[in-house]
Protein backbone atom coordinates (compact mmCIF):
# COMPACT_ATOMS: atom_id res chain seq x y z
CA UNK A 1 -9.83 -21.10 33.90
CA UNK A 2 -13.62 -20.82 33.29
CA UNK A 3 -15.35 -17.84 32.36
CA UNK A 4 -17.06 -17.43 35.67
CA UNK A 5 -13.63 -17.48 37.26
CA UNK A 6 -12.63 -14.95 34.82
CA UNK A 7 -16.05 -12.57 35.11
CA UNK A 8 -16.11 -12.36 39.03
CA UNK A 9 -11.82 -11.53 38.66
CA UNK A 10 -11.34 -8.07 40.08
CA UNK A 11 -9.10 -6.19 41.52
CA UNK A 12 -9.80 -6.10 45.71
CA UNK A 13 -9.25 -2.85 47.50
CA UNK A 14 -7.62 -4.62 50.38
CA UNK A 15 -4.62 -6.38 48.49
CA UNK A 16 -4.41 -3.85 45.24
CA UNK A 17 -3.83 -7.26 43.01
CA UNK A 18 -6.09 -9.59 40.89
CA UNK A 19 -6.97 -12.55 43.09
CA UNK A 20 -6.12 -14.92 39.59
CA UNK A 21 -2.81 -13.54 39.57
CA UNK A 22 -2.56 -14.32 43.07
CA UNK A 23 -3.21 -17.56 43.08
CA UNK A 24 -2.07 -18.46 39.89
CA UNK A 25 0.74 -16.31 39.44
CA UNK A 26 -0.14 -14.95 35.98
CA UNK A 27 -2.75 -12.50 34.58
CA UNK A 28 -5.67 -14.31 33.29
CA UNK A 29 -5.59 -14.65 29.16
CA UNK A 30 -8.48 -14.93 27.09
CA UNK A 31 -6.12 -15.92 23.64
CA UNK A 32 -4.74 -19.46 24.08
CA UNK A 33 -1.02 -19.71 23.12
CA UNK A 34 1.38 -22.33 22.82
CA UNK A 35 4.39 -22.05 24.98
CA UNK A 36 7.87 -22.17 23.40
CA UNK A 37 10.67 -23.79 25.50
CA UNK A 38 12.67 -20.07 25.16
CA UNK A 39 9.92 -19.03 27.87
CA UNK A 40 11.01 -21.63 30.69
CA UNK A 41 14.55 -19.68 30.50
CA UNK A 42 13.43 -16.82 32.69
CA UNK A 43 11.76 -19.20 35.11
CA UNK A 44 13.74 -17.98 38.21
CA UNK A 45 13.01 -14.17 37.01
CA UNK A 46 9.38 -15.25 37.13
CA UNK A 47 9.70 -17.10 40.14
CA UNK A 48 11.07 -13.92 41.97
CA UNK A 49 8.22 -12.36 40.99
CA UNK A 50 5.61 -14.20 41.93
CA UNK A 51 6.80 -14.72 45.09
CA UNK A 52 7.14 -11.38 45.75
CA UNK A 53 3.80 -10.35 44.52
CA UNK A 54 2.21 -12.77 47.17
CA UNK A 55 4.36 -11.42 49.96
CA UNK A 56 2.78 -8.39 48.81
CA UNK A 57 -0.52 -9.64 49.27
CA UNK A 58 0.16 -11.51 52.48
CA UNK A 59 1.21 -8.10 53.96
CA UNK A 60 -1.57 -6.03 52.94
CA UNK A 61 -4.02 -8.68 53.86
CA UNK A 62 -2.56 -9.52 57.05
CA UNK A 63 -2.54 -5.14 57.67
CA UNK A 64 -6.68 -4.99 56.34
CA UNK A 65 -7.31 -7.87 58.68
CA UNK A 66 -5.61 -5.84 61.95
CA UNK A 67 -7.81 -2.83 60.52
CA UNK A 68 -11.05 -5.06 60.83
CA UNK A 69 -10.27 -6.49 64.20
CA UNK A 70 -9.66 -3.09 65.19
CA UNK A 71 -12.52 -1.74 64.14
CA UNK A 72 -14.59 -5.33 65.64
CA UNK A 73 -12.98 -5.06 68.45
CA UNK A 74 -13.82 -1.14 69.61
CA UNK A 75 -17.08 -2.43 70.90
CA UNK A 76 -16.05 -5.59 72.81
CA UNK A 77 -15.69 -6.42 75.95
CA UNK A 78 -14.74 -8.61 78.69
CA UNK A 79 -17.01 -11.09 79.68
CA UNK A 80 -18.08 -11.54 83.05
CA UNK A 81 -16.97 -14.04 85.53
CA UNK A 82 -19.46 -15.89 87.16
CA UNK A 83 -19.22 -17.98 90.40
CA UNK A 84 -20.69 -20.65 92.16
CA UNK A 85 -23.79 -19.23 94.46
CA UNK A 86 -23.86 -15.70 92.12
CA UNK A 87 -26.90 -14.62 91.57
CA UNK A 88 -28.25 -14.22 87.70
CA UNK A 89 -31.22 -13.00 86.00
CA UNK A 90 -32.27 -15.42 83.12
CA UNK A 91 -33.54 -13.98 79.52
CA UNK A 92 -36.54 -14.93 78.26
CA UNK A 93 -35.66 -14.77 75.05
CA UNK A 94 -35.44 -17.90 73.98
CA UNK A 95 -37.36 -19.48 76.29
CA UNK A 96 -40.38 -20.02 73.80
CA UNK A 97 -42.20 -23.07 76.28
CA UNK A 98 -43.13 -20.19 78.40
CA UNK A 99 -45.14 -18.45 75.33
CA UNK A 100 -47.46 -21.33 74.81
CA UNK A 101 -51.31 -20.32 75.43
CA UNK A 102 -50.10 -16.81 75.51
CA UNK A 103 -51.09 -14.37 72.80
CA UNK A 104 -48.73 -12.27 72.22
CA UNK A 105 -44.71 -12.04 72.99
CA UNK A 106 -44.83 -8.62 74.21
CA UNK A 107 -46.43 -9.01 77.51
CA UNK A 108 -43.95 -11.47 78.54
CA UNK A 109 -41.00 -10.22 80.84
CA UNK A 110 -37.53 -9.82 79.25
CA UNK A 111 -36.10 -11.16 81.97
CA UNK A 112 -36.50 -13.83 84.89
CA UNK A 113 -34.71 -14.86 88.29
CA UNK A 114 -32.54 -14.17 90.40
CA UNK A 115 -31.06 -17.79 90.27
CA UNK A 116 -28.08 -19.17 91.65
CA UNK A 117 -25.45 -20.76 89.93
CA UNK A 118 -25.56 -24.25 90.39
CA UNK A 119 -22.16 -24.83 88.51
CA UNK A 120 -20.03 -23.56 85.89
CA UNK A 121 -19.52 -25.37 83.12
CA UNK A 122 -17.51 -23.36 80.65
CA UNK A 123 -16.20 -19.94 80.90
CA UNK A 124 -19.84 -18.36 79.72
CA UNK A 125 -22.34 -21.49 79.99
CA UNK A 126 -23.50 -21.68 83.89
CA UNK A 127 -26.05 -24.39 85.41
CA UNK A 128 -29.01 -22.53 87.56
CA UNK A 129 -30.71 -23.99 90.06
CA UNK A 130 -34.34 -23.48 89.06
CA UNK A 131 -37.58 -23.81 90.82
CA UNK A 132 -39.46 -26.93 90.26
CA UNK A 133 -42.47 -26.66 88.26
CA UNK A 134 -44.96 -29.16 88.99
C-alpha cells in the first residue's frame, strides 16, 4: 500500500466502510509485521467476514445509487418522437458558420426553420431537408 493510498483512505458516507478494507479485506497498517502460520487457522472466520462486509457494501451502494437515480431522474423526461415529414425548428446554437462576419452572438436568432424531416436516423438524431444555399 503506498502512502497516497493510505492518505486519501476515508471512510465514505454512502457505504459506512473504509474503501481499503473493502477492497482488500483488512484495515490498512502502518507497522509491518511478520505473519505466523497460527494466523492462517482462522482463515474461514476471516473469510466469513470479509465476505460479509462487502455484501454490506454492495447493498448500501447499490441503495445510494437508486437514491441518485431518483433524485437524476425527477427532472427527466421522455423524449419526443419524431416522424418523417414533422416539422422542426433547428437551434442555432452550435451552428457557429452562421456567426462568421457577424459581431456579436447575441443578435443571432436562437432558433431556425421549420424543416422537415428528411429521415430518422436514430431515436433522437433526424436528417432535415434544408434550403440550398448558393
Amino acid at each position: 500500500m503506498g502512502t497516497t493510498e493510505f492518505v486519501y483512505n476515508k471512510i465514505y458516507s454512502s457505504t459506512k466502510i473504509l474503501p481499503f478494507k473493502v477492497n482488500y479485506r483488512q484495515d490498512p497498517r502502518i507497522e509491518f509485521k511478520i505473519r505466523k502460520k497460527e494466523k492462517y487457522k482462522d482463515i474461514e472466520k476471516f473469510m466469513t467476514k470479509m465476505r460479509k462486509i462487502q455484501e454490506e457494501a454492495k447493498v448500501v451502494l447499490e441503495k445510494a445509487q437508486k437514491e441518485i437515480k431518483k433524485y437524476a431522474d425527477r427532472k427527466r423526461g421522455e423524449a419526443d418522437k419524431y416522424k418523417v415529414k414533422s416539422l422542426v425548428i433547428l437551434s442555432t446554437k452550435d451552428l457557429k458558420y452562421l456567426i462568421v462576419g457577424r459581431r456579436t452572438e447575441k443578435l443571432i436568432k436562437r432558433f431556425i426553420g421549420p424543416y422537415k424531416i428528411k429521415r430518422i436516423v436514430l431515436l433522437n438524431a433526424v436528417e432535415l431537408k434544408l434550403l440550398a444555399i448558393c
